[in-house]
PDB file of N, CA and C in Angstrom:
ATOM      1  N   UNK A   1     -10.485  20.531  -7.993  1.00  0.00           N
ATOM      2  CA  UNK A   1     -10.335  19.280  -7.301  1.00  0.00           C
ATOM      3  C   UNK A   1      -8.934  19.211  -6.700  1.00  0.00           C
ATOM      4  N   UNK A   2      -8.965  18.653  -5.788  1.00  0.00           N
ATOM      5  CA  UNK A   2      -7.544  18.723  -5.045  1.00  0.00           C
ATOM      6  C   UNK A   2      -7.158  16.937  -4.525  1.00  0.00           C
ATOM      7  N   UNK A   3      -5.929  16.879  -4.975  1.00  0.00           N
ATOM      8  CA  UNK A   3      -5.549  15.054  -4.752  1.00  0.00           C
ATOM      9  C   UNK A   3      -4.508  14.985  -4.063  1.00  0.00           C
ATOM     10  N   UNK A   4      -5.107  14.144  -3.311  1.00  0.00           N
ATOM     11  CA  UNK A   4      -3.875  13.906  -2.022  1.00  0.00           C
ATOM     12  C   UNK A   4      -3.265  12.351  -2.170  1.00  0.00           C
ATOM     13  N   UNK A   5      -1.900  12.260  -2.542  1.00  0.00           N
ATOM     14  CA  UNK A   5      -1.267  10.831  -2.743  1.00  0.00           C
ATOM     15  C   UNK A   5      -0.425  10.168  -2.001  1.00  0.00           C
ATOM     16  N   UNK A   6       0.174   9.509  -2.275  1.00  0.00           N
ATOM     17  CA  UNK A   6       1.773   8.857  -2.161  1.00  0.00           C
ATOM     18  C   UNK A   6       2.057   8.608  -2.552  1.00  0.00           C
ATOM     19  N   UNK A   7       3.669   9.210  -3.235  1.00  0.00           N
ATOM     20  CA  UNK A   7       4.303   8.704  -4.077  1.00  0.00           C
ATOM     21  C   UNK A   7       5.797   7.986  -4.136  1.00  0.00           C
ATOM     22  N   UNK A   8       5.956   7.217  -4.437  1.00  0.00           N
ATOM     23  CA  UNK A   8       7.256   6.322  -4.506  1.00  0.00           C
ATOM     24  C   UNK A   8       7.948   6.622  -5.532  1.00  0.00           C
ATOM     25  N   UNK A   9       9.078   7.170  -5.472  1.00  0.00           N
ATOM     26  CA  UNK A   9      10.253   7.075  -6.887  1.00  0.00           C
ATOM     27  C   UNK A   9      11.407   6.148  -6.279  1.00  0.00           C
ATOM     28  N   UNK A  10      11.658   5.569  -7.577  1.00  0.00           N
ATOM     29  CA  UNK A  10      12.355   4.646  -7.610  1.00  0.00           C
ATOM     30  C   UNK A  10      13.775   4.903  -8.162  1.00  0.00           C
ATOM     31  N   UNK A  11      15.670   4.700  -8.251  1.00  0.00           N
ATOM     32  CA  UNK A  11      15.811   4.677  -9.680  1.00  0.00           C
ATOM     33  C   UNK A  11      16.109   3.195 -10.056  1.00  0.00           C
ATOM     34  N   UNK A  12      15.974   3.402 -11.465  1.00  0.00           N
ATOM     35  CA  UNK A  12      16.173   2.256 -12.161  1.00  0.00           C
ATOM     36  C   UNK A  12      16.801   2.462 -13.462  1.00  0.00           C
ATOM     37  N   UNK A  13      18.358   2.009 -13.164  1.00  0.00           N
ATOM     38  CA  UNK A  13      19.267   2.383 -14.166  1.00  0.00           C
ATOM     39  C   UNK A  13      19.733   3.892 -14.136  1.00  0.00           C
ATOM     40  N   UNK A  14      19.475   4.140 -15.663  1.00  0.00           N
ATOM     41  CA  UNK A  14      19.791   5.985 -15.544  1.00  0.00           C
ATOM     42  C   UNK A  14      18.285   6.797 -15.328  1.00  0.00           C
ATOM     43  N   UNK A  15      17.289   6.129 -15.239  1.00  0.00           N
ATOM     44  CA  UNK A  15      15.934   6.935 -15.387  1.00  0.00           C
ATOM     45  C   UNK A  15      15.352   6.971 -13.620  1.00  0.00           C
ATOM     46  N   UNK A  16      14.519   7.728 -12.875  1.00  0.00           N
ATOM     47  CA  UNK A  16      13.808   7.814 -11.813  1.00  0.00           C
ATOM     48  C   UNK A  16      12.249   7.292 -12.135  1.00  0.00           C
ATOM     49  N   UNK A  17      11.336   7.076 -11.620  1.00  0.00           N
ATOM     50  CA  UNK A  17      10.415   6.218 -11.936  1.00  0.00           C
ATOM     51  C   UNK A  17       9.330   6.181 -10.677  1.00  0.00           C
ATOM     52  N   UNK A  18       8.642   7.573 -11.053  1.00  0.00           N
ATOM     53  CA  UNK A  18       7.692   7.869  -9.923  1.00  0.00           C
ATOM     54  C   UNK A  18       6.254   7.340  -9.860  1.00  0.00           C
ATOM     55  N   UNK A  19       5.617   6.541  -9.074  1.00  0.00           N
ATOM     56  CA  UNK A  19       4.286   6.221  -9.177  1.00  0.00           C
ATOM     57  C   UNK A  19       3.730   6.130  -7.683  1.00  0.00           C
ATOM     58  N   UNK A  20       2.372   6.411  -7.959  1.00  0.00           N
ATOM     59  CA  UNK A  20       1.322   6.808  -7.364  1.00  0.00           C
ATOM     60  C   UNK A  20       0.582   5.907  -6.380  1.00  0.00           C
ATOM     61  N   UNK A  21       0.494   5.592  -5.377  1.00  0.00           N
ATOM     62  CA  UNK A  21       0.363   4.161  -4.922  1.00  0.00           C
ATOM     63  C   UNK A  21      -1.237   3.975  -4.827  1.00  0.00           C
ATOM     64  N   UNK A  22      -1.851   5.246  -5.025  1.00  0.00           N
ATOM     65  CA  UNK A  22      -3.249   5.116  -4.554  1.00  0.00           C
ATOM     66  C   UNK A  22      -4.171   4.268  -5.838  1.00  0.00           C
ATOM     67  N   UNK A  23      -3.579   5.051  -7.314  1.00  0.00           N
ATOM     68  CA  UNK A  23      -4.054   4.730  -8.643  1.00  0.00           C
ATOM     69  C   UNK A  23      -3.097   3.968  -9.074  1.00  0.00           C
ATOM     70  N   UNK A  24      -2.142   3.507  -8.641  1.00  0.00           N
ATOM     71  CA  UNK A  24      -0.977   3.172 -10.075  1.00  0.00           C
ATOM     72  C   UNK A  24      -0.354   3.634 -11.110  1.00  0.00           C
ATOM     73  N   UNK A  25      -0.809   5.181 -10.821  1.00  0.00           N
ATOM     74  CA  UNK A  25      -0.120   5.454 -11.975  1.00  0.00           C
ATOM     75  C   UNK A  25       1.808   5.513 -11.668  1.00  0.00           C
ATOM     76  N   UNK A  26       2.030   5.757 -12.902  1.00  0.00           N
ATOM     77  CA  UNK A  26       3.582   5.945 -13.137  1.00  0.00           C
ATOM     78  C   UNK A  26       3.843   7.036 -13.888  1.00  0.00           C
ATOM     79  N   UNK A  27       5.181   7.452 -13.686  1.00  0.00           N
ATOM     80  CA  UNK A  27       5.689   7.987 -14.929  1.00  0.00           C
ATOM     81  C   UNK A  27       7.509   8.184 -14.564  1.00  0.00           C
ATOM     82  N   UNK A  28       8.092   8.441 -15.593  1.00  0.00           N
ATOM     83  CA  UNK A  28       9.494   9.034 -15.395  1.00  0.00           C
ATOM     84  C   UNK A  28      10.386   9.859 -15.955  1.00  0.00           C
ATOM     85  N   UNK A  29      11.169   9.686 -15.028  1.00  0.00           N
ATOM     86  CA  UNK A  29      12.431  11.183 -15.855  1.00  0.00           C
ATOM     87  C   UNK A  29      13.871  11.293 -15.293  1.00  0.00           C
ATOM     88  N   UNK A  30      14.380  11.738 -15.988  1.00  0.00           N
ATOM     89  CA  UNK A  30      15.716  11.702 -15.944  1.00  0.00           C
ATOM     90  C   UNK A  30      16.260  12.080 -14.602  1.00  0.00           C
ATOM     91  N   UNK A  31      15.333  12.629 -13.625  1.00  0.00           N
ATOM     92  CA  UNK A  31      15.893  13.429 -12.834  1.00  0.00           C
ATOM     93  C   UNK A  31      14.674  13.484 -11.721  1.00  0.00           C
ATOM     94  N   UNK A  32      15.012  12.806 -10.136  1.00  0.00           N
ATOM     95  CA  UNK A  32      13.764  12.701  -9.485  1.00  0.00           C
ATOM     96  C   UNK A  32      12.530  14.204  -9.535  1.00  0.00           C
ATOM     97  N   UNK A  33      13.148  15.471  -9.432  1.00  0.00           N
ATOM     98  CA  UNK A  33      12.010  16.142 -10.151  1.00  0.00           C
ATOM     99  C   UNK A  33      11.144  16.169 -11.180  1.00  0.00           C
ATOM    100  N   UNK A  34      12.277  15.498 -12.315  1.00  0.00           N
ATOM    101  CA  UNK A  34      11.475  15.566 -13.621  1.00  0.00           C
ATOM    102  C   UNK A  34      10.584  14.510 -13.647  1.00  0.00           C
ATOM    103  N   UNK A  35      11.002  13.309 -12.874  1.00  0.00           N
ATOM    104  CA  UNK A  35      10.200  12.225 -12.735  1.00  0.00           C
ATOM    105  C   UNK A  35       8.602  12.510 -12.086  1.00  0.00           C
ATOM    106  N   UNK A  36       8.858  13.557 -10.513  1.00  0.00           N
ATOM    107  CA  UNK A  36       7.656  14.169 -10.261  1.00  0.00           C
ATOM    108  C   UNK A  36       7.104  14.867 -10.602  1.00  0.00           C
ATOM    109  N   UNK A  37       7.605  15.859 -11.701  1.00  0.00           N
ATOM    110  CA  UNK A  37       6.680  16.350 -12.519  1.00  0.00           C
ATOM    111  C   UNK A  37       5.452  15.704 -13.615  1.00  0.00           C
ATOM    112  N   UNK A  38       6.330  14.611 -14.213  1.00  0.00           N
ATOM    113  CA  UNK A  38       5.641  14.056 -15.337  1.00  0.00           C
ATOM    114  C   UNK A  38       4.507  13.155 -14.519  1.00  0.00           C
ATOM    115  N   UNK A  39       5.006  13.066 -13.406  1.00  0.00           N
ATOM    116  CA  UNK A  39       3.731  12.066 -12.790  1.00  0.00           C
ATOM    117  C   UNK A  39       2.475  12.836 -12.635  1.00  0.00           C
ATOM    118  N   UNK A  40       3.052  14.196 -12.105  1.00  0.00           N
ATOM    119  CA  UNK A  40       1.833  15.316 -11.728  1.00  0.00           C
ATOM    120  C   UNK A  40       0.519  15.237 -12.835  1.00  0.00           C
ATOM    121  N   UNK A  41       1.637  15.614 -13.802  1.00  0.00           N
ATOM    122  CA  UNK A  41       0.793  15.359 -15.585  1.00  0.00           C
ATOM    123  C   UNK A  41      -0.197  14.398 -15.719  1.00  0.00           C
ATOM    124  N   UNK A  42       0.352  13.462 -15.561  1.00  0.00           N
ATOM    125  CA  UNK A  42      -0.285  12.259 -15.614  1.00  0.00           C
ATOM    126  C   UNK A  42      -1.168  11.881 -15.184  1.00  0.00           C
ATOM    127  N   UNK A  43      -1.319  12.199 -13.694  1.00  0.00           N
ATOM    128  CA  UNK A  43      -2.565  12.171 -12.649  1.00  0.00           C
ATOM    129  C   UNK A  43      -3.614  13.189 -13.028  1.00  0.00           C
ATOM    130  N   UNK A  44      -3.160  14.251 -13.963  1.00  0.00           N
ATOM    131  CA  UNK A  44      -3.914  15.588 -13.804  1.00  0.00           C
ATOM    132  C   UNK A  44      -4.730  14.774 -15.393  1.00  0.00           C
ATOM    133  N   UNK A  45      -3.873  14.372 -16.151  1.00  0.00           N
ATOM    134  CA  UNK A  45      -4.762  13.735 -17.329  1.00  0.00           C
ATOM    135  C   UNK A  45      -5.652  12.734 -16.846  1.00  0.00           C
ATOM    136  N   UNK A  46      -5.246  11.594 -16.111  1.00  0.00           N
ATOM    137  CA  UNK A  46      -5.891  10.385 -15.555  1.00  0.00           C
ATOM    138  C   UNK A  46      -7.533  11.467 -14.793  1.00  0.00           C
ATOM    139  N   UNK A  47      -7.831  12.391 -13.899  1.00  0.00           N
ATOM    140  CA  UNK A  47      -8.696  12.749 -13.715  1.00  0.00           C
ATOM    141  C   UNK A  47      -9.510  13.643 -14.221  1.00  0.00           C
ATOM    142  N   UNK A  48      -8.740  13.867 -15.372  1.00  0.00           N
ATOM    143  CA  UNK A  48      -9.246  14.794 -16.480  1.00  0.00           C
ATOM    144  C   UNK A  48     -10.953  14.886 -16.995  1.00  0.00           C
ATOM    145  N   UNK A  49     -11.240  13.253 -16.924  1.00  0.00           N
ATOM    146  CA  UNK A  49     -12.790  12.703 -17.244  1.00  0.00           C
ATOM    147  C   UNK A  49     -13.288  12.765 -16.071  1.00  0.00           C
ATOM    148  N   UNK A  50     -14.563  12.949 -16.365  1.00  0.00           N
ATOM    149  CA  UNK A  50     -15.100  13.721 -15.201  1.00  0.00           C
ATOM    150  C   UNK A  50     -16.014  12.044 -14.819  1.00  0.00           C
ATOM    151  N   UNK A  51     -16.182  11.141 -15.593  1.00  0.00           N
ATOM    152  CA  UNK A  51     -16.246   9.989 -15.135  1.00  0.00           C
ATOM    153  C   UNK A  51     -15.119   9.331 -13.735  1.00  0.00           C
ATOM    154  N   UNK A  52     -13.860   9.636 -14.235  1.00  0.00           N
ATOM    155  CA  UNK A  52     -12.801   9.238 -13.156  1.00  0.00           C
ATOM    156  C   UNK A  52     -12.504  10.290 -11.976  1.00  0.00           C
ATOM    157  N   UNK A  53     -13.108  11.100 -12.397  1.00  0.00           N
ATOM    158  CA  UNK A  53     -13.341  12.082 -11.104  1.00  0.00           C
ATOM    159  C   UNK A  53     -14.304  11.442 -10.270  1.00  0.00           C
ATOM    160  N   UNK A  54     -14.903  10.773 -10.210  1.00  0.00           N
ATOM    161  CA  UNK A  54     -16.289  10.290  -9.645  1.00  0.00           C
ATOM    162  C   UNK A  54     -15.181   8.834  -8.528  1.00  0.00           C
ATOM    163  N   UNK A  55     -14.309   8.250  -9.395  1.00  0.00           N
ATOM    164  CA  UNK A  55     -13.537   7.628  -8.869  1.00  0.00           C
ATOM    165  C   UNK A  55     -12.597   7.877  -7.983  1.00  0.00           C
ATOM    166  N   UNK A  56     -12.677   8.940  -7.688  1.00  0.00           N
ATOM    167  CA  UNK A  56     -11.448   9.382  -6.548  1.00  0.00           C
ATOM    168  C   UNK A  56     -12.212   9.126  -5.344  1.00  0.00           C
ATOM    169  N   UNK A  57     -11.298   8.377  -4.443  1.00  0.00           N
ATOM    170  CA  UNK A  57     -11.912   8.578  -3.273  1.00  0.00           C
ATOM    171  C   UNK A  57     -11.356   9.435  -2.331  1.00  0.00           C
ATOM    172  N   UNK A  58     -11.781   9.484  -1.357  1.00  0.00           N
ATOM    173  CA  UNK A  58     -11.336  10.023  -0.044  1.00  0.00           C
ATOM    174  C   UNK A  58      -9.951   9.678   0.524  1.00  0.00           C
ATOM    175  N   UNK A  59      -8.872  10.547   0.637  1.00  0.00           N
ATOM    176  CA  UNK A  59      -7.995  10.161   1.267  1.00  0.00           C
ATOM    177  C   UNK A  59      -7.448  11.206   2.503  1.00  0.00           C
ATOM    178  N   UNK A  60      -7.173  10.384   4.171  1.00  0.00           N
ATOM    179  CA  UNK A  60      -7.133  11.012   4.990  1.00  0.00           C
ATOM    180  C   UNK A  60      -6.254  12.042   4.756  1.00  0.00           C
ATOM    181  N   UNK A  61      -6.323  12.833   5.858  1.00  0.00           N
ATOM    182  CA  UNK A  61      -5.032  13.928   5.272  1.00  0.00           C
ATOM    183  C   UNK A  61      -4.037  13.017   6.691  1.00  0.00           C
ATOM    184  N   UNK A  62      -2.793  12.150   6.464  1.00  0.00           N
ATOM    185  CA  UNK A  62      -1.721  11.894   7.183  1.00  0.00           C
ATOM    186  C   UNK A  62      -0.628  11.978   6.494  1.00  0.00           C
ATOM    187  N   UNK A  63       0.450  11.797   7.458  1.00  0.00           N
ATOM    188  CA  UNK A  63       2.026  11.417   6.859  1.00  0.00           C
ATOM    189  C   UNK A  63       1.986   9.957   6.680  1.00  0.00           C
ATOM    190  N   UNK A  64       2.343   9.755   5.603  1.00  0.00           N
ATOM    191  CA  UNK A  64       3.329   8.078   5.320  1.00  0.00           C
ATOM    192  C   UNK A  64       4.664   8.255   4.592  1.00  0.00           C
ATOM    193  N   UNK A  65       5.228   7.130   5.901  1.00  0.00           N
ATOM    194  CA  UNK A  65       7.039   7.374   4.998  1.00  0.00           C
ATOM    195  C   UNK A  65       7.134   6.146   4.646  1.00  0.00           C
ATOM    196  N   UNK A  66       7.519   6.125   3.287  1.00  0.00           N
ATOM    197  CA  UNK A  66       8.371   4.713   2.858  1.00  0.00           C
ATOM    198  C   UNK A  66       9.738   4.527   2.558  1.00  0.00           C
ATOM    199  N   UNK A  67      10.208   3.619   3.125  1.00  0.00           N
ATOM    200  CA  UNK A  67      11.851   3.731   3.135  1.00  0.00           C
ATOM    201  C   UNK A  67      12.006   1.689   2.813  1.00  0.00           C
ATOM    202  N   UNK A  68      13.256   1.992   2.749  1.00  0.00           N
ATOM    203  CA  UNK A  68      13.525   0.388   2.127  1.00  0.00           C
ATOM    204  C   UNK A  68      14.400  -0.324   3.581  1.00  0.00           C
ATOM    205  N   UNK A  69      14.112  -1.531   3.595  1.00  0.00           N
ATOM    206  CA  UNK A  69      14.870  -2.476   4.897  1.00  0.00           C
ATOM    207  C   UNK A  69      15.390  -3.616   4.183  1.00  0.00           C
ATOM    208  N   UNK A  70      16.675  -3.910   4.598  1.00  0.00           N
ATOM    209  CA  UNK A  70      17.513  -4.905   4.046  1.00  0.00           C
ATOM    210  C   UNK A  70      17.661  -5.319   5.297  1.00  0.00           C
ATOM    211  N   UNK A  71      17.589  -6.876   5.802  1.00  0.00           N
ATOM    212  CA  UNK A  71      18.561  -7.363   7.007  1.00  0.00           C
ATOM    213  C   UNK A  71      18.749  -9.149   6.480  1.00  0.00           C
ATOM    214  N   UNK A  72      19.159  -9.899   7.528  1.00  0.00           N
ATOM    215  CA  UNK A  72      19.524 -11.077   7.548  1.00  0.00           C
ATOM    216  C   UNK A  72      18.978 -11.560   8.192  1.00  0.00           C
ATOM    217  N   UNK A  73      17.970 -12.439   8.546  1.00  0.00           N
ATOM    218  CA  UNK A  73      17.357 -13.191   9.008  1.00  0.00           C
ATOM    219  C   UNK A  73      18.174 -14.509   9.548  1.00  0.00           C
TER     220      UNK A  73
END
């Protein structure tokens, strides 16, 4: 099975804090790799049941960038 996502890391404090925007999942780590690793994990457990495999849907194959905007209104 092959999963196509987007993922957002965050930091917060001393930890990085990567999650998944399609499922919600999360996870983190000390270090934005380690953070995307443990997420990998996570997703790979989350579809592990072959019930939640049934739950994946379709996702196009595109680019999405997320970036942050601060202004003053």
């Amino acid at each position: 099975m092959t999963f196509k996502g987007t993922i957002k890391i965050e930091q917060e404090e001393d930890w990085f804090v990567a999650t998944c925007l399609e499922n919600n999942i999360a996870s983190q780590g000390k270090t934005v790799n380690d953070a995307f690793t443990n997420l990998k994990e996570a997703i790979a457990l989350y579809y592990e049941d072959e019930e939640k495999r049934k739950e994946l849907r379709s996702i196009p194959n595109e680019q999405v960038y997320i970036t942050r905007l601060e202004m003053v209104v």
